[in-house]
C-alpha atoms as a PDB file:
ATOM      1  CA  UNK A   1      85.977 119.020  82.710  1.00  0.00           C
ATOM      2  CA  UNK A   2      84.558 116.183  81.385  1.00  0.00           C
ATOM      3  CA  UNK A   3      81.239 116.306  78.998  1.00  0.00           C
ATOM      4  CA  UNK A   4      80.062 113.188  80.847  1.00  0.00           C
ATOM      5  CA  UNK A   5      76.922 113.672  83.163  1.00  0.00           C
ATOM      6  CA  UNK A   6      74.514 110.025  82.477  1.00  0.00           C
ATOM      7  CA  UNK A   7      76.922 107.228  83.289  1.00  0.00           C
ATOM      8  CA  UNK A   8      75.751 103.021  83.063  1.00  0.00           C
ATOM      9  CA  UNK A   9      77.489 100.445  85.088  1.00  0.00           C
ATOM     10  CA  UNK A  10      77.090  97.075  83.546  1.00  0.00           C
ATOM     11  CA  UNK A  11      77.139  94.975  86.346  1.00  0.00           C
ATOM     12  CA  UNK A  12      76.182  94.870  90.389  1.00  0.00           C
ATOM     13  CA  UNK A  13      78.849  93.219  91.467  1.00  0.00           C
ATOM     14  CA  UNK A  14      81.710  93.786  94.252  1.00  0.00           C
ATOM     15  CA  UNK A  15      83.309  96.513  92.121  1.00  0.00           C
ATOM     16  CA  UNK A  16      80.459  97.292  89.714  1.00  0.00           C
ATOM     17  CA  UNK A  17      78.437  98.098  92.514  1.00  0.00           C
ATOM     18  CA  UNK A  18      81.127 100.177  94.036  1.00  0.00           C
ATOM     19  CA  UNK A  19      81.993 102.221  90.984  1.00  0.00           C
ATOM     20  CA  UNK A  20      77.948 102.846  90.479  1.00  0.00           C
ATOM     21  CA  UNK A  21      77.756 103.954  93.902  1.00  0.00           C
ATOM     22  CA  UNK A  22      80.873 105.825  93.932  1.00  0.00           C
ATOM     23  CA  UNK A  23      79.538 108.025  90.139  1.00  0.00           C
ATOM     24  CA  UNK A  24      76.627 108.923  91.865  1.00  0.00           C
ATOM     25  CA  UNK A  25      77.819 110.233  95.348  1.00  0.00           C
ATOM     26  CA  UNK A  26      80.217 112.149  92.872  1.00  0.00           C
ATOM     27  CA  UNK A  27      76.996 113.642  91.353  1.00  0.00           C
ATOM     28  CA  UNK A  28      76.290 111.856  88.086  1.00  0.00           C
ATOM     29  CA  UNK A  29      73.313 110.351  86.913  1.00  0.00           C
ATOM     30  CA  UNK A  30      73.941 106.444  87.527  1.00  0.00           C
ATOM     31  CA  UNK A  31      72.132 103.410  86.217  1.00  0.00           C
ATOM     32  CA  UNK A  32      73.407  99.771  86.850  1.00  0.00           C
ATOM     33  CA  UNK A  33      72.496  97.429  84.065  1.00  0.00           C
ATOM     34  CA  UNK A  34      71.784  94.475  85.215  1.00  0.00           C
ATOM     35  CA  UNK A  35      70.854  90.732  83.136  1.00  0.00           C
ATOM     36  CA  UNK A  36      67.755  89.489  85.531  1.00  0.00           C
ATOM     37  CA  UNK A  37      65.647  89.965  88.369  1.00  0.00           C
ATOM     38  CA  UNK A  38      67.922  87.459  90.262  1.00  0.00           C
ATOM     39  CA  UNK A  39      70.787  89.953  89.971  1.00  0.00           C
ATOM     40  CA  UNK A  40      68.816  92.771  91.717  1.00  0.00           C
ATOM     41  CA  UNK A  41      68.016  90.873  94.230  1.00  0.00           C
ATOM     42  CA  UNK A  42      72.428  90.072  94.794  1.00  0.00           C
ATOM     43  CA  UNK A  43      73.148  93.624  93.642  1.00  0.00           C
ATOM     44  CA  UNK A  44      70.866  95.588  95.701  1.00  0.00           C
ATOM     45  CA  UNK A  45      71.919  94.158  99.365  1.00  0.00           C
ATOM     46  CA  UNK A  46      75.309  95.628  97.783  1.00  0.00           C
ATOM     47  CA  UNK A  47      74.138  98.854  97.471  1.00  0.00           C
ATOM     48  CA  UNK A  48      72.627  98.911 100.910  1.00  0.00           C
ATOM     49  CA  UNK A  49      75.833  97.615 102.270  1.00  0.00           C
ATOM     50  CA  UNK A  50      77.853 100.400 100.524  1.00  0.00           C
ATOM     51  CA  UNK A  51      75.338 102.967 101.799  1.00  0.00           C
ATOM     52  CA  UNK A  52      76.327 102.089 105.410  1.00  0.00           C
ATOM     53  CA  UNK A  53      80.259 101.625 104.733  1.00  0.00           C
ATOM     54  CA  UNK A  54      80.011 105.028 103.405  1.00  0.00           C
ATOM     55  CA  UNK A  55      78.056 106.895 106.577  1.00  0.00           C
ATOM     56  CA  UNK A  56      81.014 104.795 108.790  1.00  0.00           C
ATOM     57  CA  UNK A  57      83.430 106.167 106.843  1.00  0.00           C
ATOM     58  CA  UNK A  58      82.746 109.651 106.909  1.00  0.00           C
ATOM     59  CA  UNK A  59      82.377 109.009 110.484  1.00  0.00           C
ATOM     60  CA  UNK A  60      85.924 107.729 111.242  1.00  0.00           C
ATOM     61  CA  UNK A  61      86.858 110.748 109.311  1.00  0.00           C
ATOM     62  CA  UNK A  62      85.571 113.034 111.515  1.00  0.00           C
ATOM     63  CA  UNK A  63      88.553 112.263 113.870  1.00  0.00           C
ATOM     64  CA  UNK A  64      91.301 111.756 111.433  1.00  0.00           C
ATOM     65  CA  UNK A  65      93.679 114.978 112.013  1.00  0.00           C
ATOM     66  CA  UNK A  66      94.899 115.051 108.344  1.00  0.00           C
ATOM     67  CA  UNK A  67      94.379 113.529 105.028  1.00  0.00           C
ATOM     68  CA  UNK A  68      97.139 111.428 105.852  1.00  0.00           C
ATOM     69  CA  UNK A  69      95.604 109.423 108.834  1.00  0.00           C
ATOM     70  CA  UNK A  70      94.388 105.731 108.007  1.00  0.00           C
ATOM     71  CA  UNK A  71      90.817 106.698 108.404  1.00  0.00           C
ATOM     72  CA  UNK A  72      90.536 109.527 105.979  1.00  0.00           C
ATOM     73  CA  UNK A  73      88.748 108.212 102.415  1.00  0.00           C
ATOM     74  CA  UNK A  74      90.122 110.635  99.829  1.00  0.00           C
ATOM     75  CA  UNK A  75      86.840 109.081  97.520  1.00  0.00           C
ATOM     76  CA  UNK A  76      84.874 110.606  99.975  1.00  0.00           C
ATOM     77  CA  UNK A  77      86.393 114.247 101.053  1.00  0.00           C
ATOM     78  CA  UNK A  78      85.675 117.224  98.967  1.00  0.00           C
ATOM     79  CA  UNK A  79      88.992 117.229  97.113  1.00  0.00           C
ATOM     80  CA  UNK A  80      90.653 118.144  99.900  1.00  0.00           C
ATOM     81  CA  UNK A  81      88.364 119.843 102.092  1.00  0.00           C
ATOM     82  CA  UNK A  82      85.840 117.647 104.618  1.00  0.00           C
ATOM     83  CA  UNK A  83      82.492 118.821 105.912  1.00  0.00           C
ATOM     84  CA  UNK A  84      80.738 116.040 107.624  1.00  0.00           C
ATOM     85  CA  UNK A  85      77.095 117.117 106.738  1.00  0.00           C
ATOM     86  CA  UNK A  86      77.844 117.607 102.444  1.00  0.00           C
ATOM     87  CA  UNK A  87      78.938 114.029 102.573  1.00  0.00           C
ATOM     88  CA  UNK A  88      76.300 112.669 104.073  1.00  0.00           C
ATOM     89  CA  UNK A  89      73.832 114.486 102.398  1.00  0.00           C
ATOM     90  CA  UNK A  90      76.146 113.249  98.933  1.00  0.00           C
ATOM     91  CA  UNK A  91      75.688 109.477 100.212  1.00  0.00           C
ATOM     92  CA  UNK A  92      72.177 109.853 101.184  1.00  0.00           C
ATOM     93  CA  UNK A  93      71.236 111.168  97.415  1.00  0.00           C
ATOM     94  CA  UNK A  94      73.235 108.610  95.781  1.00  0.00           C
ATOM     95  CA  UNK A  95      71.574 105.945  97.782  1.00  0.00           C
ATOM     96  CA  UNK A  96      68.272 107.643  96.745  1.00  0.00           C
ATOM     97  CA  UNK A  97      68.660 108.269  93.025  1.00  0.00           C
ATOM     98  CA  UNK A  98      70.972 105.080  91.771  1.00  0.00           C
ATOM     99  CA  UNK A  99      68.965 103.492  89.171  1.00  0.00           C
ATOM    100  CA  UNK A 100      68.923  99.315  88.298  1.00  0.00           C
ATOM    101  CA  UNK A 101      67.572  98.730  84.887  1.00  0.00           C
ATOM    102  CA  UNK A 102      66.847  95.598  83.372  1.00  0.00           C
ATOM    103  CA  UNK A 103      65.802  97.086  79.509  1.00  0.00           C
ATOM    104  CA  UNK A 104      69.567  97.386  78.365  1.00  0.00           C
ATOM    105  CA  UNK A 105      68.271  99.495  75.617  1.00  0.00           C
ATOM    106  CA  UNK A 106      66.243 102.024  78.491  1.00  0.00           C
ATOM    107  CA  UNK A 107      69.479 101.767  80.253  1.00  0.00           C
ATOM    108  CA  UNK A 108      72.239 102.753  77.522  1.00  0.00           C
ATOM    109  CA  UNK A 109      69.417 105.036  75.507  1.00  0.00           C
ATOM    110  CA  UNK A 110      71.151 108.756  76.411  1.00  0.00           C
ATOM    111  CA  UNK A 111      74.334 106.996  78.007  1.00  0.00           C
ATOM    112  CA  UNK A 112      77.357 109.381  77.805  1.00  0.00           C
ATOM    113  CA  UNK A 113      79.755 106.590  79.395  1.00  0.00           C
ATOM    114  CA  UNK A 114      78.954 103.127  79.808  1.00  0.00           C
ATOM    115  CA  UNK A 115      81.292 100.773  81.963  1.00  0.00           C
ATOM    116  CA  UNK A 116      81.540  97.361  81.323  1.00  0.00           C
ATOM    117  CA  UNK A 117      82.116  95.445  85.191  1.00  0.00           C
ATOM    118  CA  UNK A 118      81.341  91.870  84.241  1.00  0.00           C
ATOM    119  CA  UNK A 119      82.574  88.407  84.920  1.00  0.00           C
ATOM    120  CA  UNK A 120      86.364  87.609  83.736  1.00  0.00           C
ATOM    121  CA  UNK A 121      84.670  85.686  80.888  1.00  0.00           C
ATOM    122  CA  UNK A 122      86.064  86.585  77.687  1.00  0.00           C
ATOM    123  CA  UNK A 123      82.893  85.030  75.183  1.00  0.00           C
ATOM    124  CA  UNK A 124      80.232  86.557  78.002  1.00  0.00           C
ATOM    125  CA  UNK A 125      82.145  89.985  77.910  1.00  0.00           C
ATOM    126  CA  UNK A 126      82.213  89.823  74.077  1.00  0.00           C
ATOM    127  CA  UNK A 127      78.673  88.999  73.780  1.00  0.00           C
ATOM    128  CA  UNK A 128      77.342  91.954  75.759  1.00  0.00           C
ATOM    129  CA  UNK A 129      79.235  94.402  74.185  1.00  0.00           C
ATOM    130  CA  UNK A 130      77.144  92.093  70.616  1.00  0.00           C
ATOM    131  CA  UNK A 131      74.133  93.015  72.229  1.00  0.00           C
ATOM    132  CA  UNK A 132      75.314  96.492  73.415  1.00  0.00           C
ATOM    133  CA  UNK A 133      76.600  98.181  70.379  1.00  0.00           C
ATOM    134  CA  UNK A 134      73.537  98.800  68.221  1.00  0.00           C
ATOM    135  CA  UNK A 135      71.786 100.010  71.442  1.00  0.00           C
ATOM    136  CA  UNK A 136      74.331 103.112  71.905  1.00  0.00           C
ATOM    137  CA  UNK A 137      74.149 106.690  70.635  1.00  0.00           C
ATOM    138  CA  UNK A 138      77.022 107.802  68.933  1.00  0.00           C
ATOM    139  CA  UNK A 139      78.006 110.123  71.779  1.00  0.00           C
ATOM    140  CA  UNK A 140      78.479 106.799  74.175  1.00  0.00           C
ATOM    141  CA  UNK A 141      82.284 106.314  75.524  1.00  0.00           C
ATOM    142  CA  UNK A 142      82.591 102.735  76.466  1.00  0.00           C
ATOM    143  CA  UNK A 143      85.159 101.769  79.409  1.00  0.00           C
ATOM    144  CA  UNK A 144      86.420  97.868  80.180  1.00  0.00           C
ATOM    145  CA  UNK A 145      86.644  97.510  83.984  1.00  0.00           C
ATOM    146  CA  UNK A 146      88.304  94.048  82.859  1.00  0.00           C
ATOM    147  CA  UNK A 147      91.195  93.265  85.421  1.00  0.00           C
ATOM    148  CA  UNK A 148      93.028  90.949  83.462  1.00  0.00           C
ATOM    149  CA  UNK A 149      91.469  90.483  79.894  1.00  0.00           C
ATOM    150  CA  UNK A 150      93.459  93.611  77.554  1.00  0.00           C
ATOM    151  CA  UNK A 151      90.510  95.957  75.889  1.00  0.00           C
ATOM    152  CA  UNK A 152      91.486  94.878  71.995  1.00  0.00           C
ATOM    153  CA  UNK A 153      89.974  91.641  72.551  1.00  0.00           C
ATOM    154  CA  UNK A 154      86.827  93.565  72.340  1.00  0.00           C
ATOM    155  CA  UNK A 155      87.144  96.121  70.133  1.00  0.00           C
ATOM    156  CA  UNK A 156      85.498  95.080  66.928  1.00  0.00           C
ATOM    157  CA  UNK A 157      82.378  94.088  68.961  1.00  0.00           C
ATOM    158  CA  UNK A 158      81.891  97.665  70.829  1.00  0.00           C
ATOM    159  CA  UNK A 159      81.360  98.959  67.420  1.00  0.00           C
ATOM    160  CA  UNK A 160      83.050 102.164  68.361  1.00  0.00           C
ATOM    161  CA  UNK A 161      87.268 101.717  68.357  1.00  0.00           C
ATOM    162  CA  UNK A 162      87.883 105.503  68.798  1.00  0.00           C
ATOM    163  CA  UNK A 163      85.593 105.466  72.043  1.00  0.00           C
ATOM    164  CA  UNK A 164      86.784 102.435  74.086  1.00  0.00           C
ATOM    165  CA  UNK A 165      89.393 102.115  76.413  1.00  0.00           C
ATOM    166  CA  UNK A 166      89.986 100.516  79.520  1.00  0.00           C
ATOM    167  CA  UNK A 167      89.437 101.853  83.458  1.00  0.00           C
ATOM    168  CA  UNK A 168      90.174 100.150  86.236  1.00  0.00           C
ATOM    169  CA  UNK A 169      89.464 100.547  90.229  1.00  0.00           C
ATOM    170  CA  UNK A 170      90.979  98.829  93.392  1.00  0.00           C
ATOM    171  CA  UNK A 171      88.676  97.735  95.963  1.00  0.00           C
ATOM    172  CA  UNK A 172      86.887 100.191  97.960  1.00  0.00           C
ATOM    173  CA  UNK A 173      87.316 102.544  95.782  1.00  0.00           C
ATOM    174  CA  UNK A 174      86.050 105.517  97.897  1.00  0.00           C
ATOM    175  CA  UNK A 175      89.264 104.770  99.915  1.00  0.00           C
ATOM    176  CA  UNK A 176      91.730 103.506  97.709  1.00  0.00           C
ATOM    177  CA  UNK A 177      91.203 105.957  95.080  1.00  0.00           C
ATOM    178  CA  UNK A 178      93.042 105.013  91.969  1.00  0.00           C
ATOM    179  CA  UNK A 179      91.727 104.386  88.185  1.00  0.00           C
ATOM    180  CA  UNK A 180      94.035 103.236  85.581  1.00  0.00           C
ATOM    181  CA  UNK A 181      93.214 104.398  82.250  1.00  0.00           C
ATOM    182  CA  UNK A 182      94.890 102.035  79.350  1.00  0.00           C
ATOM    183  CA  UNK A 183      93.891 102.566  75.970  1.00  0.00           C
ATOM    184  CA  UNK A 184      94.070 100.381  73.030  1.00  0.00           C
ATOM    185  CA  UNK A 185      95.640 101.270  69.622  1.00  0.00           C
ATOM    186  CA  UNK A 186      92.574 102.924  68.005  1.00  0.00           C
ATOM    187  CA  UNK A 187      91.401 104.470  71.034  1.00  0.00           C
ATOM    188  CA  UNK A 188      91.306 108.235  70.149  1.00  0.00           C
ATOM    189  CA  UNK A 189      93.532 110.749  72.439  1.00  0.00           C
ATOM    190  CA  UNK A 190      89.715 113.079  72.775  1.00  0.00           C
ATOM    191  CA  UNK A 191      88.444 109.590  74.792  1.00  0.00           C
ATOM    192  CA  UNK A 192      91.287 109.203  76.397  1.00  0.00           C
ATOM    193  CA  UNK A 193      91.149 112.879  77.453  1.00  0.00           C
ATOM    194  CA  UNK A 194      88.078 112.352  78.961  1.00  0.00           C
ATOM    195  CA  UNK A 195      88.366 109.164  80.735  1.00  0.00           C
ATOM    196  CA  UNK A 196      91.187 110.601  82.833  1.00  0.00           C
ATOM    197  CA  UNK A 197      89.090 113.754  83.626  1.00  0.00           C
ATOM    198  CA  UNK A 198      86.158 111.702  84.402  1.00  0.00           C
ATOM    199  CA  UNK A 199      87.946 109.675  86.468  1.00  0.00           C
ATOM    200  CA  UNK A 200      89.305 112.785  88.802  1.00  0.00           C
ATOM    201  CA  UNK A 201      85.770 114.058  89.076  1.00  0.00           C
ATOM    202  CA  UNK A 202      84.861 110.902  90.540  1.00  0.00           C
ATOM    203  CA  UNK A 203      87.681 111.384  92.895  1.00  0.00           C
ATOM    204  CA  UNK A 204      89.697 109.188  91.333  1.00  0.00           C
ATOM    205  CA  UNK A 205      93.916 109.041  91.223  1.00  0.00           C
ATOM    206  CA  UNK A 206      93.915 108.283  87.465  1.00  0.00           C
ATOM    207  CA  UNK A 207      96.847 107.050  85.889  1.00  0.00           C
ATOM    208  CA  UNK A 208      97.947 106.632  82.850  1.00  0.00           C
ATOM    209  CA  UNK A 209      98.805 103.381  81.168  1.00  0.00           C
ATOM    210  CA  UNK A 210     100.255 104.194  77.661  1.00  0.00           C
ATOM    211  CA  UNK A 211     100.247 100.334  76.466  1.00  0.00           C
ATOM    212  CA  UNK A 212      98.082  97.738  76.732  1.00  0.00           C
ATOM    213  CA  UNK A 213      99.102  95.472  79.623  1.00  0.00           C
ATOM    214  CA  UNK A 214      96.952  92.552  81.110  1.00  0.00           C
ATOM    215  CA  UNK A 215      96.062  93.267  84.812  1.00  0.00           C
ATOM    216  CA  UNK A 216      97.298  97.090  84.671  1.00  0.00           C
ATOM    217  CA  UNK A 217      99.472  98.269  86.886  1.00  0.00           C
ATOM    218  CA  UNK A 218      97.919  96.782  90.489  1.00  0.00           C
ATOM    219  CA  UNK A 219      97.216  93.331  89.301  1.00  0.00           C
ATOM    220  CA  UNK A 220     100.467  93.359  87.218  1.00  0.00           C
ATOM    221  CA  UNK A 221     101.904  93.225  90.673  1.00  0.00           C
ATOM    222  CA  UNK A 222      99.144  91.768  92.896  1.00  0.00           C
ATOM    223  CA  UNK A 223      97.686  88.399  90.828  1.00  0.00           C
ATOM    224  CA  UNK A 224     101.443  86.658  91.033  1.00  0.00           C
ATOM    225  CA  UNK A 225     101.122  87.469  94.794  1.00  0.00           C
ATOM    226  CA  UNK A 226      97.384  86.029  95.245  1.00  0.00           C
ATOM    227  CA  UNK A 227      98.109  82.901  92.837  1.00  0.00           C
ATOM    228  CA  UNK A 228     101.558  82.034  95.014  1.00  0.00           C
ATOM    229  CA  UNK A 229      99.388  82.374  98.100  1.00  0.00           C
ATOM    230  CA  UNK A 230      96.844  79.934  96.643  1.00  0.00           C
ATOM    231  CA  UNK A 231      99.397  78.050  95.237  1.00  0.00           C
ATOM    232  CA  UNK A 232     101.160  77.328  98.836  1.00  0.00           C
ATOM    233  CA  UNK A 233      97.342  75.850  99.742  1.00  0.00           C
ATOM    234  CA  UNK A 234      96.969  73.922  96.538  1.00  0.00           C
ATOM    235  CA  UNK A 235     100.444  72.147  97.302  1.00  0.00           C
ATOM    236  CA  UNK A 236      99.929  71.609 100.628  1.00  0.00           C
ATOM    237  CA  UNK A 237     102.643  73.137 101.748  1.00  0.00           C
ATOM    238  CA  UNK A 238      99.980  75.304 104.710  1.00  0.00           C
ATOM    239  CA  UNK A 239      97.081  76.702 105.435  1.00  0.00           C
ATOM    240  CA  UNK A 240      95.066  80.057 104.543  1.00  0.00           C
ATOM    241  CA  UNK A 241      95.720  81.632 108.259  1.00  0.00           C
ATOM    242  CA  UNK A 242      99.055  80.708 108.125  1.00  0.00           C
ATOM    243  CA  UNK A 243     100.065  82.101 104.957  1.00  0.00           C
ATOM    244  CA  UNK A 244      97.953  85.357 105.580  1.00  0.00           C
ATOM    245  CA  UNK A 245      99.941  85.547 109.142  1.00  0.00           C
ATOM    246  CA  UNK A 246     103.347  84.876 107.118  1.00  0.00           C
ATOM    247  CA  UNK A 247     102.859  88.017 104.773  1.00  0.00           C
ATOM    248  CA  UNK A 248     101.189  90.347 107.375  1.00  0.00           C
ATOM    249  CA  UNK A 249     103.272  89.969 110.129  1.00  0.00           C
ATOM    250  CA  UNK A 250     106.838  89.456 107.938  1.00  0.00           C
ATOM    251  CA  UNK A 251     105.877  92.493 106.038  1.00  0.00           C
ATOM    252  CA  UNK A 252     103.364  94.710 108.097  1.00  0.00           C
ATOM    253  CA  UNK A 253     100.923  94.295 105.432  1.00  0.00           C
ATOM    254  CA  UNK A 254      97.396  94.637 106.381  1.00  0.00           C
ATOM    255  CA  UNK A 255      96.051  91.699 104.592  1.00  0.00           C
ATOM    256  CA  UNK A 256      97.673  88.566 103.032  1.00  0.00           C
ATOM    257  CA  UNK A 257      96.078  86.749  99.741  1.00  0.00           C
ATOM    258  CA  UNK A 258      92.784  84.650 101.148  1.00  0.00           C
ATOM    259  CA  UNK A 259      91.841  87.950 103.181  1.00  0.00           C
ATOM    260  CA  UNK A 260      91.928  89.535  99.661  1.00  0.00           C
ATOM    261  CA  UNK A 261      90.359  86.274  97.727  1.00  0.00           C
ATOM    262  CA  UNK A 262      87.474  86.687 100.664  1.00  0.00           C
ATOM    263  CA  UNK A 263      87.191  90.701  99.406  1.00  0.00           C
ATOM    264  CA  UNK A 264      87.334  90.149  95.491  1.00  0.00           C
ATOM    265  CA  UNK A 265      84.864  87.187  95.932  1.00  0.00           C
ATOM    266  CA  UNK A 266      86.099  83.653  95.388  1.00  0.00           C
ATOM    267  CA  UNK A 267      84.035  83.789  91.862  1.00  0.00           C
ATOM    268  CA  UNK A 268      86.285  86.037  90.734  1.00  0.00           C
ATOM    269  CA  UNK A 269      89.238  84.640  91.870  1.00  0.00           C
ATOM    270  CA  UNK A 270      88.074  81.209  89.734  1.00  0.00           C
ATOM    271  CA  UNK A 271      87.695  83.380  86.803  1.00  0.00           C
ATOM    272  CA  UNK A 272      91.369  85.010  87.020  1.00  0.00           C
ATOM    273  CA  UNK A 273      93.109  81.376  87.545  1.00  0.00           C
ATOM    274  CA  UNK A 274      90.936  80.212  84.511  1.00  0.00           C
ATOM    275  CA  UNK A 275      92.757  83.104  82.511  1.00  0.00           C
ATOM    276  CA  UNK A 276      96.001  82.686  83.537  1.00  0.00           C
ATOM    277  CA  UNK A 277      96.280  79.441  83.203  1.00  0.00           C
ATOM    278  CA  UNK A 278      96.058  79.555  79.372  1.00  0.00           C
ATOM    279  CA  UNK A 279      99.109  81.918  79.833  1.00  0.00           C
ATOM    280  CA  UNK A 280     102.129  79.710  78.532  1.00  0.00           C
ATOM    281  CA  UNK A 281     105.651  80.231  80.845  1.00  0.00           C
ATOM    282  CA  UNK A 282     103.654  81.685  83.804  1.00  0.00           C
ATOM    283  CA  UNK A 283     105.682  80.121  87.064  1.00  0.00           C
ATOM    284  CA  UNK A 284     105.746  80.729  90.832  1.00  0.00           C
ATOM    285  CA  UNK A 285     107.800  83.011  91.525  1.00  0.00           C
ATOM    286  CA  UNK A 286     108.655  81.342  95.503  1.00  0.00           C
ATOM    287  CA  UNK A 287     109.463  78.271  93.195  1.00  0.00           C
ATOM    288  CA  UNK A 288     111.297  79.471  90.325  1.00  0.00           C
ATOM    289  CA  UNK A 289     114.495  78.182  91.358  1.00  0.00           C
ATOM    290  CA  UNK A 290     113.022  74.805  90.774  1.00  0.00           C
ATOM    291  CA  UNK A 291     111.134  75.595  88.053  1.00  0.00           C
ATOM    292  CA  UNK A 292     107.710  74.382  89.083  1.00  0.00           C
ATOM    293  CA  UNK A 293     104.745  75.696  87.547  1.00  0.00           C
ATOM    294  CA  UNK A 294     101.419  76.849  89.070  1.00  0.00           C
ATOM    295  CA  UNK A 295      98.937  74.513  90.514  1.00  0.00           C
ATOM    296  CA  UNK A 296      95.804  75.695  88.225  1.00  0.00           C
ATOM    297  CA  UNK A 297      93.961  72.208  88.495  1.00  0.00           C
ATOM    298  CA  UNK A 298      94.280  71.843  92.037  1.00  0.00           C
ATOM    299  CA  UNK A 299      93.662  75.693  92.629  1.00  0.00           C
ATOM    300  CA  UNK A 300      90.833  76.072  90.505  1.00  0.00           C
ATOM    301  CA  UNK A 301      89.710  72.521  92.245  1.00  0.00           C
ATOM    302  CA  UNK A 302      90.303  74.287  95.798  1.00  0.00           C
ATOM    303  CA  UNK A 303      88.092  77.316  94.842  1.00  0.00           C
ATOM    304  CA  UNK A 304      85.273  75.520  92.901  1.00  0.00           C
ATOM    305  CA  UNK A 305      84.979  73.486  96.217  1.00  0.00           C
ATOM    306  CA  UNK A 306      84.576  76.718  98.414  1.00  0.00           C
ATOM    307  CA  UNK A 307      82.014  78.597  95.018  1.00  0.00           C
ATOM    308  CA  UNK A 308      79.708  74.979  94.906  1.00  0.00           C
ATOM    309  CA  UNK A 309      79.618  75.168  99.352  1.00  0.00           C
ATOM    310  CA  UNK A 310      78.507  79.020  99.030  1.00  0.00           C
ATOM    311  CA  UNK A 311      81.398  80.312 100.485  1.00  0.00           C
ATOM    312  CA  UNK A 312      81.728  83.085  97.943  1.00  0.00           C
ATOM    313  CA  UNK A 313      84.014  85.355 100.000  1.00  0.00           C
ATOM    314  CA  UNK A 314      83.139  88.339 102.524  1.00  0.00           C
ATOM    315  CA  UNK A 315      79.870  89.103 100.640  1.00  0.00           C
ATOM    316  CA  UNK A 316      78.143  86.164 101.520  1.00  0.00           C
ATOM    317  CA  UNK A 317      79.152  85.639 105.048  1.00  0.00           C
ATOM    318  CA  UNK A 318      82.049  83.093 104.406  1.00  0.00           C
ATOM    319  CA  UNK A 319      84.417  82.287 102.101  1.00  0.00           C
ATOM    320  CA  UNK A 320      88.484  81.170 103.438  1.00  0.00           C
ATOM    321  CA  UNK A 321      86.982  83.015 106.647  1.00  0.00           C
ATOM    322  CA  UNK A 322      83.888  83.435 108.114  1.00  0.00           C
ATOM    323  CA  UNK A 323      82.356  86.593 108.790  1.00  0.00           C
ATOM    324  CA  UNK A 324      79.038  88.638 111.230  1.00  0.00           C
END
């Protein structure tokens, strides 16, 4: 086991929110760190929201016939075993005992993990962990949740080289259960060690990524897929719904790249085609024949249209779709 027990999520959103809420159903202490009083107010509706996804999942579950049924969350089931009335009992105390915190230095002041879940912004993520460093006892691991931005670009401002690494988490995480642990070259192998066991006592999948590699394993594989979706738009070559339709009926897929823009919020999506557009050589791959690069301008032009209309994806109501 882990020596973890008081874990801080910095940041409340989509997956922040979900790995705080996720921590503390698995029975650690959980604080979210958050920068103002305007970010409770978007983080905490997030919270509530998970709270009820939760309760319907455990619900569904209670019909699935085996852990291998579509329904069953293996977040949520007690490593194997499922009792209806421990998990809702485990939601209902999470729900009860998460913490938001607005005094970083409260927050992080007996931390034994702190995960960084910010914005893709590499001089905003590099200024917090400024700020966060001094704050810190010596104990403190410190995780990147970063999806695309490798952990060394960080490392001399976490103060700490031995004790960072990199986690990351798919969405709905108490379903799709995976956390990739990458480590950069002066994490130590005790941190390491401990991330991975951490990350299977949150009920977590983890694997192991040996080598630094922007977007992991998952977004490795999944941001070409979302930016030649987005690219099709930007070209107008079609629309969202029919480019969705194209990948989920020609493959059986259960969502195509604007259903999963709408999930990861269209905020974050901006952020990922602002980094990867400073990535020299980077071409479509349903192009490459011709050799025609990515879109950025008129993608990031496409999504700043949707951010400035508040469409911000399936958390506020609308985003490529529109949504009860």
């Amino acid at each position: 086991m882990s020596n973890i027990k008081k874990v801080v999520v910095a940041g409340g959103g989509v997956l922040g929110s979900q790995i705080a809420f996720q921590t503390a159903y698995s029975g650690f202490d959980v604080t979210i760190w958050l920068r103002s009083e305007g970010s409770i107010g978007r983080c905490q509706p997030k919270i509530d929201k998970l709270k009820t996804s939760y309760l319907s999942a455990i619900e569904g579950m209670k019909a699935a016939k085996s852990a291998a049924d579509p329904a069953w969350c293996q977040g949520i089931a007690e490593f194997g075993s499922f009792d209806p009335a421990v998990c809702i009992e485990k939601v209902n105390k999470a729900y009860e005992g998460l913490k938001l915190e607005l005094d970083m230095a409260k927050a992080v002041a007996d931390a034994d993990l702190v995960i960084e879940s910010m914005a893709e912004v590499a001089d905003e993520k590099a200024a917090f962990f400024d700020s966060l460093s001094p704050l810190m006892p010596e104990k403190t691991i410190v995780v990147t949740n970063s999806s695309s931005l490798l952990p060394s670009q960080f490392t001399s401002h976490t103060g700490r080289p031995d004790r960072y690494l990199a986690m990351h988490f798919a969405n709905s995480i108490w379903k799709m259960n995976v956390a990739e642990v990458m480590v950069q070259d002066k994490t130590s192998n005790e941190s390491f060690n401990q991330i991975m066991e951490f990350a299977q006592e949150i009920r977590m999948i983890p694997l192991p990524v040996n080598k630094e590699k922007a977007g992991y394993l998952l977004n490795s594989m999944l941001i070409p897929f979302l930016l030649s979706g987005l690219d099709l738009y930007a070209n107008g070559i079609s629309d969202p719904e029919s480019i969705d339709k194209a990948w989920t009926i020609g493959t059986g897929a259960p969502d195509g790249p604007f259903q999963i823009f709408d999930v990861v919020g269209l905020t974050t999506a901006l952020n990922i085609v602002d980094q990867y557009q400073k990535v020299p050589g980077i071409v479509n791959p349903l192009l490459r024949k011709m050799m025609m690069p990515y879109n950025f301008k008129e993608q990031r032009a496409i999504l700043k249209s949707y951010i400035d209309a508040g469409k911000l994806g399936r958390a506020s109501g609308e985003g490529f779709y529109k949504y009860d």
